[in-house]
C-alpha atoms as a PDB file:
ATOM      1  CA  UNK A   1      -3.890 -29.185   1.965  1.00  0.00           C
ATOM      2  CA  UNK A   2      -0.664 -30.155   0.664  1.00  0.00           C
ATOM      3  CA  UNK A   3       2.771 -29.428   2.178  1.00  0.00           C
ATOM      4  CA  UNK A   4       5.038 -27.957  -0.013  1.00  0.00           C
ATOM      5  CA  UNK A   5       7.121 -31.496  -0.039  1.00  0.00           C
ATOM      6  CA  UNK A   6       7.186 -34.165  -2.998  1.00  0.00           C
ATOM      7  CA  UNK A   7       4.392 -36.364  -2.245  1.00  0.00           C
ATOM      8  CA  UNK A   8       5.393 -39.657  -0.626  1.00  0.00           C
ATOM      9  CA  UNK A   9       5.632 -42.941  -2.975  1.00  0.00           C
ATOM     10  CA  UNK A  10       2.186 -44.721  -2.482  1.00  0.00           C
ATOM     11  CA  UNK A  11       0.038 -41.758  -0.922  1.00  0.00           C
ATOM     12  CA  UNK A  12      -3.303 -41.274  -2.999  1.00  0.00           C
ATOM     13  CA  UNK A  13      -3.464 -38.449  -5.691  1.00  0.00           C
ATOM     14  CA  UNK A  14      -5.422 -35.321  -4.871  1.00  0.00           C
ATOM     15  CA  UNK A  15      -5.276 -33.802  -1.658  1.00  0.00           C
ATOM     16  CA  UNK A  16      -2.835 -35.120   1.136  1.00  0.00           C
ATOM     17  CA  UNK A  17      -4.783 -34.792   4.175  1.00  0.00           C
ATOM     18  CA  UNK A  18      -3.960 -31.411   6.729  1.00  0.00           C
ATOM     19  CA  UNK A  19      -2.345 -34.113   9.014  1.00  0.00           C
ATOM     20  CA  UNK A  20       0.510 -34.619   6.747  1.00  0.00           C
ATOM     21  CA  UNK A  21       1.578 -31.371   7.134  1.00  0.00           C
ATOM     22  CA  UNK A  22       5.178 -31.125   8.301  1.00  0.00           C
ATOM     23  CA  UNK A  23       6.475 -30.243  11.430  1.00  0.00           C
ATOM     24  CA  UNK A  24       7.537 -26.527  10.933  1.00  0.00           C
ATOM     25  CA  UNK A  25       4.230 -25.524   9.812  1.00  0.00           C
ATOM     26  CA  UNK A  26       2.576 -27.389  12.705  1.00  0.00           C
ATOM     27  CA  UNK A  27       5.071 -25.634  15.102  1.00  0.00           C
ATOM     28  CA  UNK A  28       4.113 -22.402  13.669  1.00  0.00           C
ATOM     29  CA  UNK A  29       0.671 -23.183  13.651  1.00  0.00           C
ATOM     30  CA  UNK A  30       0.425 -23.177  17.546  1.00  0.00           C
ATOM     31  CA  UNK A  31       3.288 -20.652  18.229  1.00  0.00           C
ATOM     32  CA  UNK A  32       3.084 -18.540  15.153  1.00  0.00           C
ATOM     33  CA  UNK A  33       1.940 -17.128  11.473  1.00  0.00           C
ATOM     34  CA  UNK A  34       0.864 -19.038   9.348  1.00  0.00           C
ATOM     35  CA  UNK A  35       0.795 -17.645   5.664  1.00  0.00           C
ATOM     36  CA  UNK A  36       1.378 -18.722   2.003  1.00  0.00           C
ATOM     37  CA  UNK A  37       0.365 -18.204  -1.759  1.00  0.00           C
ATOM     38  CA  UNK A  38      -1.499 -20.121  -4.007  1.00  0.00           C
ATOM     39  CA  UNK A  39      -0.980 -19.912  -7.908  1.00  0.00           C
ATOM     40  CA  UNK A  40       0.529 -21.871 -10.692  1.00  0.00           C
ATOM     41  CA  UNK A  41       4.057 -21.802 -11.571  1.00  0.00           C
ATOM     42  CA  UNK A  42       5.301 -20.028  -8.643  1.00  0.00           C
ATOM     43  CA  UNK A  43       8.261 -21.647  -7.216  1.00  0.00           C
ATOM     44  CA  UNK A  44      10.228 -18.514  -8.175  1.00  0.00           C
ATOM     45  CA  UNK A  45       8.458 -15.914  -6.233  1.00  0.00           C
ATOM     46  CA  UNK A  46       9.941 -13.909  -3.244  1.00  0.00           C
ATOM     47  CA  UNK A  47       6.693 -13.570  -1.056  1.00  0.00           C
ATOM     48  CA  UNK A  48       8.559 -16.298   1.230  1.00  0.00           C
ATOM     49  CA  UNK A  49      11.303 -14.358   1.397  1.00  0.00           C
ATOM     50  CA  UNK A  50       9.914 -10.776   1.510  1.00  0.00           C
ATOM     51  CA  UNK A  51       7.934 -11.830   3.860  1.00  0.00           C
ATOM     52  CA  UNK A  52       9.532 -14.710   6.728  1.00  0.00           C
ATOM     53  CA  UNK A  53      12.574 -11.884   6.519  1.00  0.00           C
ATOM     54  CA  UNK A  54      10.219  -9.081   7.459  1.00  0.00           C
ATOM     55  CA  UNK A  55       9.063 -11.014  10.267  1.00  0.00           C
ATOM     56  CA  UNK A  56      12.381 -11.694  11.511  1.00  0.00           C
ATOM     57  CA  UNK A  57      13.206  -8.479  11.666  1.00  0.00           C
ATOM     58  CA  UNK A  58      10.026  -7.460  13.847  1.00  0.00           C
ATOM     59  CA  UNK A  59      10.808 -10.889  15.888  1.00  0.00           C
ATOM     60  CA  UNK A  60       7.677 -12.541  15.064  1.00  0.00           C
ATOM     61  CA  UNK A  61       7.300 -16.268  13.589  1.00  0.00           C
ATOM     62  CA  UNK A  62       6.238 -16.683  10.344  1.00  0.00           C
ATOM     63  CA  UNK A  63       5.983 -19.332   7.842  1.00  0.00           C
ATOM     64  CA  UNK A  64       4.881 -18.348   4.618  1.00  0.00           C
ATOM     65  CA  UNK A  65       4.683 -21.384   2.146  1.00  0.00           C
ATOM     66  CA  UNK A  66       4.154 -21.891  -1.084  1.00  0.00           C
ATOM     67  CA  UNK A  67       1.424 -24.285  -3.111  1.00  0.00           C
ATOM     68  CA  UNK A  68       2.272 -24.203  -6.733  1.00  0.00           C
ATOM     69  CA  UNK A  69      -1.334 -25.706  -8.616  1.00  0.00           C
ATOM     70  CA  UNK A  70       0.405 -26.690 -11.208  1.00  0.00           C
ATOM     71  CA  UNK A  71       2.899 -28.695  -9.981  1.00  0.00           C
ATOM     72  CA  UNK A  72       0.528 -30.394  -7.377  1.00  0.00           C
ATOM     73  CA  UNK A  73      -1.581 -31.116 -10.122  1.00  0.00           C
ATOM     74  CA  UNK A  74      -4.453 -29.433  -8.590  1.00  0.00           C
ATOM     75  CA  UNK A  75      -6.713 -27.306 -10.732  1.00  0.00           C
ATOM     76  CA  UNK A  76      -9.444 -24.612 -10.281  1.00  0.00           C
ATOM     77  CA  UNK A  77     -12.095 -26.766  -9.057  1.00  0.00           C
ATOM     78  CA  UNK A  78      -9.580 -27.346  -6.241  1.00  0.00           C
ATOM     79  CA  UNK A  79      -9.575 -24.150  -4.799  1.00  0.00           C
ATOM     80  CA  UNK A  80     -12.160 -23.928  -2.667  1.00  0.00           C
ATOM     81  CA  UNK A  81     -11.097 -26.910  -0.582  1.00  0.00           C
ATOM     82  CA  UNK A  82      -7.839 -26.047  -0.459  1.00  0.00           C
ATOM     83  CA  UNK A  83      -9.149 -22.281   0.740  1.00  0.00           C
ATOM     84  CA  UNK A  84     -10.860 -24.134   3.625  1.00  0.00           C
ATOM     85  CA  UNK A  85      -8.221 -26.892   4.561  1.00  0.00           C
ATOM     86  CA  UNK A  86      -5.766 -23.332   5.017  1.00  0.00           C
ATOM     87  CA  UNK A  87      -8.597 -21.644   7.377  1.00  0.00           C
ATOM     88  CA  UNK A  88      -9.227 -24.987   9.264  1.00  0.00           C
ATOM     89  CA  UNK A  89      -5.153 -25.289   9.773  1.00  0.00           C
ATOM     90  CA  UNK A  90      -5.138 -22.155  11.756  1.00  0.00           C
ATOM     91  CA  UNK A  91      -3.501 -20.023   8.700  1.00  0.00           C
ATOM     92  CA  UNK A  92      -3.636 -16.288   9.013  1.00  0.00           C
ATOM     93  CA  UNK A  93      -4.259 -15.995   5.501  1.00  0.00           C
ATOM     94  CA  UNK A  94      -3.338 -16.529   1.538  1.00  0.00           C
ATOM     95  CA  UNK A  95      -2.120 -14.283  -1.058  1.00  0.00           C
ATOM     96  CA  UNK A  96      -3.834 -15.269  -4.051  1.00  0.00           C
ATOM     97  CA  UNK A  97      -1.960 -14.979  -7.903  1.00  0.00           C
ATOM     98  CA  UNK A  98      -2.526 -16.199 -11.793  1.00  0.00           C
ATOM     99  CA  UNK A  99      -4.564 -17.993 -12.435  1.00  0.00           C
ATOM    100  CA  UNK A 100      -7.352 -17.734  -9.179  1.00  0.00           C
ATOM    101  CA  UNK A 101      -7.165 -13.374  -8.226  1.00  0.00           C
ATOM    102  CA  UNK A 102     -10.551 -13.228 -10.274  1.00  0.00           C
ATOM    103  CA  UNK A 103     -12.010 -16.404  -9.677  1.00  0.00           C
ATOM    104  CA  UNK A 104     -11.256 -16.721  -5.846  1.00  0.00           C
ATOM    105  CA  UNK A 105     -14.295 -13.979  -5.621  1.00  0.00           C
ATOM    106  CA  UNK A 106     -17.084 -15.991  -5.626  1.00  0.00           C
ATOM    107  CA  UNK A 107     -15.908 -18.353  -2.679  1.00  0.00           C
ATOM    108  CA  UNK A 108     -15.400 -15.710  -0.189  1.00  0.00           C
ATOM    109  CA  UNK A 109     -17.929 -14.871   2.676  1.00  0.00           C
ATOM    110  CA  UNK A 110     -17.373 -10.692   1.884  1.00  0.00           C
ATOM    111  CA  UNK A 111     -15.205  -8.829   0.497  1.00  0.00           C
ATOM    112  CA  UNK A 112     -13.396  -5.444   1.256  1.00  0.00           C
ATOM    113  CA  UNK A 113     -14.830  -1.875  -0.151  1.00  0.00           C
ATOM    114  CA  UNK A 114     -10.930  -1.887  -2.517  1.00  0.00           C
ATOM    115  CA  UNK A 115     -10.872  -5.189  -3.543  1.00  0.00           C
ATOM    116  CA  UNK A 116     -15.181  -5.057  -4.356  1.00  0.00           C
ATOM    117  CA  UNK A 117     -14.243  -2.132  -6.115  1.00  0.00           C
ATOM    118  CA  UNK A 118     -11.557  -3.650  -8.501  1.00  0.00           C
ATOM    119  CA  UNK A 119     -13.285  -6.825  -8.716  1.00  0.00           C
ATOM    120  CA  UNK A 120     -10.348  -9.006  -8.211  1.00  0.00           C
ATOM    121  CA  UNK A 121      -8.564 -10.744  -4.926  1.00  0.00           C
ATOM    122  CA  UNK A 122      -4.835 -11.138  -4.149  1.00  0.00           C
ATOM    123  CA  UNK A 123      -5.247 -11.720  -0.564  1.00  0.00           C
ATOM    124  CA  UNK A 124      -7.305 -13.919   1.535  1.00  0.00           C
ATOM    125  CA  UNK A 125      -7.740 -12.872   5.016  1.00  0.00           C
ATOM    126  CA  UNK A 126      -9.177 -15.763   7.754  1.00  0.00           C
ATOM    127  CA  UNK A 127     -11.088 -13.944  10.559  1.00  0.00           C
ATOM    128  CA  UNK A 128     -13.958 -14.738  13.063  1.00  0.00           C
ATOM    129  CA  UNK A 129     -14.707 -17.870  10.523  1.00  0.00           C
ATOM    130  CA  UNK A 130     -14.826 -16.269   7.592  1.00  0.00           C
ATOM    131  CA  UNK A 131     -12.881 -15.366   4.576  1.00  0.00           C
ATOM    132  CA  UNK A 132     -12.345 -12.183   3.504  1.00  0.00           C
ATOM    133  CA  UNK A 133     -10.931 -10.965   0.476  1.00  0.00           C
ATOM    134  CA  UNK A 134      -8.520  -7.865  -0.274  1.00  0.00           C
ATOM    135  CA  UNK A 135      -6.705  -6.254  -2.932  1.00  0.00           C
ATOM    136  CA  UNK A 136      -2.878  -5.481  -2.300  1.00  0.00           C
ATOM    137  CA  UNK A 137      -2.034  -5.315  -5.325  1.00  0.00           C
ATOM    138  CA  UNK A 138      -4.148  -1.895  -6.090  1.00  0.00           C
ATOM    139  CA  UNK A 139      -2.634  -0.330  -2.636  1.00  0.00           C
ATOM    140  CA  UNK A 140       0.934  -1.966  -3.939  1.00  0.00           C
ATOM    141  CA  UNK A 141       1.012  -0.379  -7.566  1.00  0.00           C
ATOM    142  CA  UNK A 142      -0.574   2.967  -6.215  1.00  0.00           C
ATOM    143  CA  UNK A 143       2.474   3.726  -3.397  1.00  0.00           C
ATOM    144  CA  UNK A 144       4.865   2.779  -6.100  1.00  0.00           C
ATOM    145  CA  UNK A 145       3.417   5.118  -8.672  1.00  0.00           C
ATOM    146  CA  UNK A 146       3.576   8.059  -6.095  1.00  0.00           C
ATOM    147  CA  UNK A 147       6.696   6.936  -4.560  1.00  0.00           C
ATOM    148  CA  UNK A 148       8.560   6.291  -7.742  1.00  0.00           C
ATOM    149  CA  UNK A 149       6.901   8.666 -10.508  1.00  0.00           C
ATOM    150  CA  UNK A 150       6.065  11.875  -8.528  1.00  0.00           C
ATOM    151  CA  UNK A 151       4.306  14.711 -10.053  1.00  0.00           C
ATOM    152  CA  UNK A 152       4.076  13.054 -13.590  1.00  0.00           C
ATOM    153  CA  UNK A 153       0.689  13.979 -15.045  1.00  0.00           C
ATOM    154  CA  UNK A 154      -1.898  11.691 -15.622  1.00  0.00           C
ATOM    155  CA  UNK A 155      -4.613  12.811 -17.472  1.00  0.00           C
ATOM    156  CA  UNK A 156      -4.446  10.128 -20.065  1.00  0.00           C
ATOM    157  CA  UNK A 157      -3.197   6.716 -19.640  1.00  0.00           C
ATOM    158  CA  UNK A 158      -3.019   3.667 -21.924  1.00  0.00           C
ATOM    159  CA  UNK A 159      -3.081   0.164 -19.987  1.00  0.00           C
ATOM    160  CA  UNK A 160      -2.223  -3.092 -21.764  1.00  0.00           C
ATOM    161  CA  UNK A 161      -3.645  -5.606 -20.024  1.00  0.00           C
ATOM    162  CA  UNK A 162      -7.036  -6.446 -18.234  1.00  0.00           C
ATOM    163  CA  UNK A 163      -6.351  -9.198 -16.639  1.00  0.00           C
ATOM    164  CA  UNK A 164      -6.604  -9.359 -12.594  1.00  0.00           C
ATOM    165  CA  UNK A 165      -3.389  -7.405 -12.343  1.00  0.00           C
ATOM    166  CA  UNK A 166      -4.627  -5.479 -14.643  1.00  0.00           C
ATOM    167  CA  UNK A 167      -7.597  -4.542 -12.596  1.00  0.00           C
ATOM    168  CA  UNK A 168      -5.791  -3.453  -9.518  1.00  0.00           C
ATOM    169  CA  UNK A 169      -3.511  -1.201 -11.783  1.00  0.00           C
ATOM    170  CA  UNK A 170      -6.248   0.655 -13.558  1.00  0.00           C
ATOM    171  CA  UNK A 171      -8.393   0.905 -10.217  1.00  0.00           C
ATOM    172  CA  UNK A 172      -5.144   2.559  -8.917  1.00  0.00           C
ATOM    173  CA  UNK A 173      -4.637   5.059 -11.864  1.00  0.00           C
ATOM    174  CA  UNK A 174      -8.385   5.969 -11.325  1.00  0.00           C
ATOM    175  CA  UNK A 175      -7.940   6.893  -7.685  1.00  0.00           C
ATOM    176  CA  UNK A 176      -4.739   8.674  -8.256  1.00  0.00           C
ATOM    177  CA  UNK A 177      -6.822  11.078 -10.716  1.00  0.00           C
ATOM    178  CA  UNK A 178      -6.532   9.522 -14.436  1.00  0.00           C
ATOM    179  CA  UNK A 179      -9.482  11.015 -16.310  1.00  0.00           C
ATOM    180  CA  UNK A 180      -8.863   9.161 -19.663  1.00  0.00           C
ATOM    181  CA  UNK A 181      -8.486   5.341 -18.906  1.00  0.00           C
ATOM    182  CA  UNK A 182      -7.665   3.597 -22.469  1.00  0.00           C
ATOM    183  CA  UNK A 183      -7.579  -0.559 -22.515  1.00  0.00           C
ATOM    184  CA  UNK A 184      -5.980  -2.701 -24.229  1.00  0.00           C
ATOM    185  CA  UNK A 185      -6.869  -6.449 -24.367  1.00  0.00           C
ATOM    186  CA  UNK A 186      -6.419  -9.129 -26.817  1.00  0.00           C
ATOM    187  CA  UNK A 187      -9.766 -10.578 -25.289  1.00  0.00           C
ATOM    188  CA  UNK A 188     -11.962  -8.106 -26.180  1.00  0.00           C
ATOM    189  CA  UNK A 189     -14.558  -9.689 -23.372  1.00  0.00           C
ATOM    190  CA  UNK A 190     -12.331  -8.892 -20.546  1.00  0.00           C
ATOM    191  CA  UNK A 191     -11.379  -5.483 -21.539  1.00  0.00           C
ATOM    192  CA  UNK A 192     -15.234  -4.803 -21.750  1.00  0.00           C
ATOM    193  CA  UNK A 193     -15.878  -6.426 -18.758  1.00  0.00           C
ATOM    194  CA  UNK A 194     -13.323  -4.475 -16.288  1.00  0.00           C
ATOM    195  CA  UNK A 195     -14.637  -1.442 -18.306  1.00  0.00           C
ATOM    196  CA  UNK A 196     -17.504  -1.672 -17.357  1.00  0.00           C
ATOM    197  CA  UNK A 197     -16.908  -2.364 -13.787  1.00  0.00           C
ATOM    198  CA  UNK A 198     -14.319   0.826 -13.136  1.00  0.00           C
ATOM    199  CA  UNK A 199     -17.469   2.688 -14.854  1.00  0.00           C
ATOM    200  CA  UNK A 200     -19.378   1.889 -11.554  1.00  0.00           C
ATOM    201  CA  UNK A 201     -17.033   3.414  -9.523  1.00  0.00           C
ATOM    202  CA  UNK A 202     -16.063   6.032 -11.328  1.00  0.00           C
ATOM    203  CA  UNK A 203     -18.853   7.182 -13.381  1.00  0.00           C
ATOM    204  CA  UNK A 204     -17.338  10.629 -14.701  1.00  0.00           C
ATOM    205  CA  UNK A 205     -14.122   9.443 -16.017  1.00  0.00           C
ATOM    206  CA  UNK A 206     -13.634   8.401 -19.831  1.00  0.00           C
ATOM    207  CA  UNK A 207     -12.757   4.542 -19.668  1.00  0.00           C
ATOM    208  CA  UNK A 208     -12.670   2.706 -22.914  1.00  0.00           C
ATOM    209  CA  UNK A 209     -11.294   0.170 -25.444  1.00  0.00           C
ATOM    210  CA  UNK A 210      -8.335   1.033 -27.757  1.00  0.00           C
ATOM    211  CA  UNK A 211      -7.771  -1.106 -30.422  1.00  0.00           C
ATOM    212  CA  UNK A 212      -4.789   0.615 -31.809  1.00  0.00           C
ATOM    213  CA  UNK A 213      -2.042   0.874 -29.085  1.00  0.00           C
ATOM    214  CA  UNK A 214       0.678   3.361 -31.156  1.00  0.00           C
ATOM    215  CA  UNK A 215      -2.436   5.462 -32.280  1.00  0.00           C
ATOM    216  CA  UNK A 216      -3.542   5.721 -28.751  1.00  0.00           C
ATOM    217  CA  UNK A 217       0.016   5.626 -26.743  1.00  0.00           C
ATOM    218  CA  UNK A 218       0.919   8.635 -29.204  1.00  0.00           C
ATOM    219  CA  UNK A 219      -2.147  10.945 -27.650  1.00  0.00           C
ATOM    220  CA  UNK A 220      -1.220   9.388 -24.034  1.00  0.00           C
ATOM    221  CA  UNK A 221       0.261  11.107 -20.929  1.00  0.00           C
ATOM    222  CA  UNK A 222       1.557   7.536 -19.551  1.00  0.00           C
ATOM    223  CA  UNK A 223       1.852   3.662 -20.361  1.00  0.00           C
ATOM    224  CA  UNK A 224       1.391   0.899 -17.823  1.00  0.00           C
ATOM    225  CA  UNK A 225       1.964  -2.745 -18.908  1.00  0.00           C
ATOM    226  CA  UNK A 226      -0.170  -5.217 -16.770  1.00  0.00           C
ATOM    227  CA  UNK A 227       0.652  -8.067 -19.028  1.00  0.00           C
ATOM    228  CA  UNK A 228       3.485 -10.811 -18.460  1.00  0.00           C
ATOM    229  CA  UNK A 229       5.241  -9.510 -21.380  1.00  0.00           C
ATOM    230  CA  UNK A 230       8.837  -8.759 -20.757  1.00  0.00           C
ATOM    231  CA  UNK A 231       8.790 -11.473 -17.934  1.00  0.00           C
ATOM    232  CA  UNK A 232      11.055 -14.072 -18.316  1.00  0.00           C
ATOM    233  CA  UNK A 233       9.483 -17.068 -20.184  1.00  0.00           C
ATOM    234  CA  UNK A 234       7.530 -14.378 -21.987  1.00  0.00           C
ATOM    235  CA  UNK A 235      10.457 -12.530 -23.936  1.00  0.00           C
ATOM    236  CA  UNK A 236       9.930  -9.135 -26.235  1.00  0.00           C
ATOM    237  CA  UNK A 237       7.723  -5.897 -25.064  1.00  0.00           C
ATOM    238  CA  UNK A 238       4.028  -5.700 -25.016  1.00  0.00           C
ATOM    239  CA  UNK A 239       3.865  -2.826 -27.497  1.00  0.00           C
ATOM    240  CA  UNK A 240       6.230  -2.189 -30.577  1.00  0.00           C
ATOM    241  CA  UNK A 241       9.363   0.028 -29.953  1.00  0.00           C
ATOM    242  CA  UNK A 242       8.416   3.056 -31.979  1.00  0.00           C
ATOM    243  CA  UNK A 243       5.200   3.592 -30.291  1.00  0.00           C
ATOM    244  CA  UNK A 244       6.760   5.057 -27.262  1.00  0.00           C
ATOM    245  CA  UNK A 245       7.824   8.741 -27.498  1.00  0.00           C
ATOM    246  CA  UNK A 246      10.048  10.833 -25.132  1.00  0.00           C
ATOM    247  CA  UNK A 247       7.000  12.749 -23.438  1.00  0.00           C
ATOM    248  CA  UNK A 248       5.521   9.575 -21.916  1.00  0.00           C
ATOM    249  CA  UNK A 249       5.957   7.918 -18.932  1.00  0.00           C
ATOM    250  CA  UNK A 250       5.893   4.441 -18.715  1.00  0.00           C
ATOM    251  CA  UNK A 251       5.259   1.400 -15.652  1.00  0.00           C
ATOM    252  CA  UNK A 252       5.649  -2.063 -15.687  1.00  0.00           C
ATOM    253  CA  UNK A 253       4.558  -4.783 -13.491  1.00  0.00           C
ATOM    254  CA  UNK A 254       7.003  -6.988 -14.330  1.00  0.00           C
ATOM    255  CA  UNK A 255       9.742  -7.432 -11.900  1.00  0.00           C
ATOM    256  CA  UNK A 256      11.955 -10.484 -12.978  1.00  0.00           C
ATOM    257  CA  UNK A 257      13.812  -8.869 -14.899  1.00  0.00           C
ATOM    258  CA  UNK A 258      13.520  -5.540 -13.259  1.00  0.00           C
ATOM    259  CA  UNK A 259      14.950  -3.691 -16.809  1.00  0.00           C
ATOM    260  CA  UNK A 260      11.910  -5.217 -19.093  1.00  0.00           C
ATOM    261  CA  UNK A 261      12.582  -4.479 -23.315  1.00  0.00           C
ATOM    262  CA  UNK A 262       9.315  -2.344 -22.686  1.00  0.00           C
ATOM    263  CA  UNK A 263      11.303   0.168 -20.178  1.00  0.00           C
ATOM    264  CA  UNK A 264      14.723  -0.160 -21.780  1.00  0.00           C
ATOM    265  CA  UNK A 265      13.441   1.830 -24.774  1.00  0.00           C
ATOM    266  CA  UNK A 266      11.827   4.120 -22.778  1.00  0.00           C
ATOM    267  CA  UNK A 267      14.638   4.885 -21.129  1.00  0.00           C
ATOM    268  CA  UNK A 268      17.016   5.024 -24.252  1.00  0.00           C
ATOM    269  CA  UNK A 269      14.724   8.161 -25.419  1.00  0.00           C
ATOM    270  CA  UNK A 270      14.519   9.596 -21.844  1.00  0.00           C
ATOM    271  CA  UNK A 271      10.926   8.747 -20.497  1.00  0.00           C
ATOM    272  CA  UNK A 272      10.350   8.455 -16.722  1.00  0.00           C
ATOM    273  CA  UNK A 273       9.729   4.997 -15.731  1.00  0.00           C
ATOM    274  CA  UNK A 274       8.966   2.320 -13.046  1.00  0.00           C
ATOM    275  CA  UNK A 275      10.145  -0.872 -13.002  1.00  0.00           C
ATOM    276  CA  UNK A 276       7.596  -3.714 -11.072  1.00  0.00           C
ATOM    277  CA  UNK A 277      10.092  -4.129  -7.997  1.00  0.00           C
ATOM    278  CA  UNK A 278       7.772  -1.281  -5.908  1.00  0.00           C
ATOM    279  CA  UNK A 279       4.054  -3.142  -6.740  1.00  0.00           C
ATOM    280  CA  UNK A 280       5.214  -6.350  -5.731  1.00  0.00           C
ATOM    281  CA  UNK A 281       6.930  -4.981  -2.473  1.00  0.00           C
ATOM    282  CA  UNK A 282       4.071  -2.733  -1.617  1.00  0.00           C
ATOM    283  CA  UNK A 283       1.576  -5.232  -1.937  1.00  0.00           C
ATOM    284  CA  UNK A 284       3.240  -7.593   0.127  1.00  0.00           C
ATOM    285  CA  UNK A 285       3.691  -5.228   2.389  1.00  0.00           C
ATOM    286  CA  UNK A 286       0.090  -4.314   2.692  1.00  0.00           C
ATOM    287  CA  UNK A 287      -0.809  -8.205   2.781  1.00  0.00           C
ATOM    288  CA  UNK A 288       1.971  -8.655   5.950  1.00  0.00           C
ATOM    289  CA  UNK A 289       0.013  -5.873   7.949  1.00  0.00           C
ATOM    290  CA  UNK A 290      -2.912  -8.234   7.565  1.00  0.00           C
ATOM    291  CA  UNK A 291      -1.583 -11.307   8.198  1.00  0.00           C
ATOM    292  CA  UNK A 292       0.171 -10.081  11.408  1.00  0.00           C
ATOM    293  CA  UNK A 293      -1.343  -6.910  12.665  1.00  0.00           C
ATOM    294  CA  UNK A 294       1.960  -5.338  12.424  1.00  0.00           C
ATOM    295  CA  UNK A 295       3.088  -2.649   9.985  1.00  0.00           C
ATOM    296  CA  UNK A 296       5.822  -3.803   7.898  1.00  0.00           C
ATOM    297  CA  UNK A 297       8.592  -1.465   6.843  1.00  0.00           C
ATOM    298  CA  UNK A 298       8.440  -0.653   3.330  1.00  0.00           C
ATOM    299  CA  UNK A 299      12.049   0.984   3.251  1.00  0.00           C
ATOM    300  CA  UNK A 300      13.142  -2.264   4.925  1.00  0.00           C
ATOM    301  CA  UNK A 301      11.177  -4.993   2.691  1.00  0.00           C
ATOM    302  CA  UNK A 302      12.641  -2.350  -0.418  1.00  0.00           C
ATOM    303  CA  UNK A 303      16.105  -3.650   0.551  1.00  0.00           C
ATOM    304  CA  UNK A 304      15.245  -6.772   1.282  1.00  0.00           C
ATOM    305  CA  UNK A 305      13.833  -7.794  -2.286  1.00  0.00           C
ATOM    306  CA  UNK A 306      17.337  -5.914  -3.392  1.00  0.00           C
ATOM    307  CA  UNK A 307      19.176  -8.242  -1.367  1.00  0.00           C
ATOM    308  CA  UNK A 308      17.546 -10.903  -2.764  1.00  0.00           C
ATOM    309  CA  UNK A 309      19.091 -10.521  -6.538  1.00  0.00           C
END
């Protein structure tokens, strides 16, 4: 597995071997936690920060590291080996992001009842040999919902997006009581397929494909985007401006920026919203009690990603 270092001049492409790891993660590795994420284009995320300062504050060790595919030149066949170089290095486990949450699945030994049930893995837990797959980002989105949009009705909901963020969300909305479940997917083939998926787990709710997201966001209680749209790098909103209408309320995942174009017009006509800061502290949070075996405090990791900017 890689360190998170720029490869030495003359070592062979492909994998650097787990002895080149540096000396802080070996030093955790027999005193400490040993965490990280694996992903592409991720050397902005806060999951080291959210979580090493977490662990600070509860006095543990932790070294949470980052291995950005992309960058290492590493693709999806890669995964796997780099899943088992992190077990045989002692870590405690991975969290897992774009573009692996869906395809991780089939190179686990089980998986847990949440993250079976949405179909899609953001965190890899090693234990007694074998690697076990969860979903924080379902627990993550469904704390912030009832944390940050209390008592809003949700009945009917529009999702754009079907993608493995996209799963956990509409898994969430399911649990939390949605009856009407409306997708929307430029690949048709993925919207289908998650359909069809949530159907198995929640056979008497109405879970389909819209094709027209004003018509159906007009009709709709609540809009969540599960897309990258609004993110920086990926400018503009995910839906057009006059589609949203002052009795909706309206999520988004995105958290960089915090005030998406998507929640800035909802807010100009005086929807509720949520911003993506409580899914992606949640979730971390709910991957830190794993890793450890300690509870993390939410309130605490809440002002933490603050403090971060």
């Amino acid at each position: 597995m890689p360190a998170s270092r720029a490869q030495p001049e003359g070592e062979p492409d492909g994998h650097w071997a787990a002895t080149k790891v540096d000396e802080q993660i070996a030093r955790a590795r027999s005193t400490g936690i040993l965490a990280g994420l694996f992903g592409n284009d991720i050397s902005g995320s806060r999951s080291p920060f959210l979580h090493q300062r977490e662990a600070d504050a509860q006095g543990l060790r932790l070294v949470y590291r980052l291995y950005d595919f992309a960058a290492l030149g590493l693709g999806p066949a890669d995964l796997g080996p780099m899943l088992r170089s992190a077990a045989d290095m002692g870590f405690a486990g991975l969290n897992i992001t774009y573009p692996f949450k869906q395809s991780v699945v089939a190179l686990l030994d089980e998986l847990t009842d949440n993250a079976a049930r949405v179909g899609a893995v953001n965190t890899v837990i090693f234990a007694g040999g074998r690697m076990i797959g969860e979903n924080t980002d379902s627990l993550g989105f469904a704390e912030s919902l009832g944390r940050g949009l209390p008592g809003v009705t949700l009945s009917r909901v529009v999702q754009i997006g079907a993608g493995g963020a996209g799963a956990a969300t509409a898994d969430a909305l399911l649990a939390a009581g949605t009856q009407e479940l409306v997708l929307v997917e430029v690949d048709p083939e993925r919207a289908r397929a998650l359909a069809d998926n949530l159907r198995l787990s929640y056979p008497g709710r109405a879970i389909r494909i819209g094709e027209d997201a004003a018509f159906e966001i007009g009709l709709a209680d609540g809009l969540v985007n599960a897309t990258p749209i609004g993110m920086e790098g990926h400018p503009g909103a995910p839906v057009p401006a006059e589609a949203i209408h002052a009795g909706l309320w309206v999520a988004d995942i995105v958290y960089f920026p915090l005030a998406t174009a998507l929640l800035r017009t909802a807010r100009a006509i005086g929807c509720r919203t949520l911003d993506g800061s409580g899914m992606v502290v949640f979730q971390a949070a709910a991957a830190f009690d794993a890793f450890t075996g300690c509870e993390a405090d939410r309130d605490r990791m809440l002002r933490s990603f603050a403090e971060f900017g």
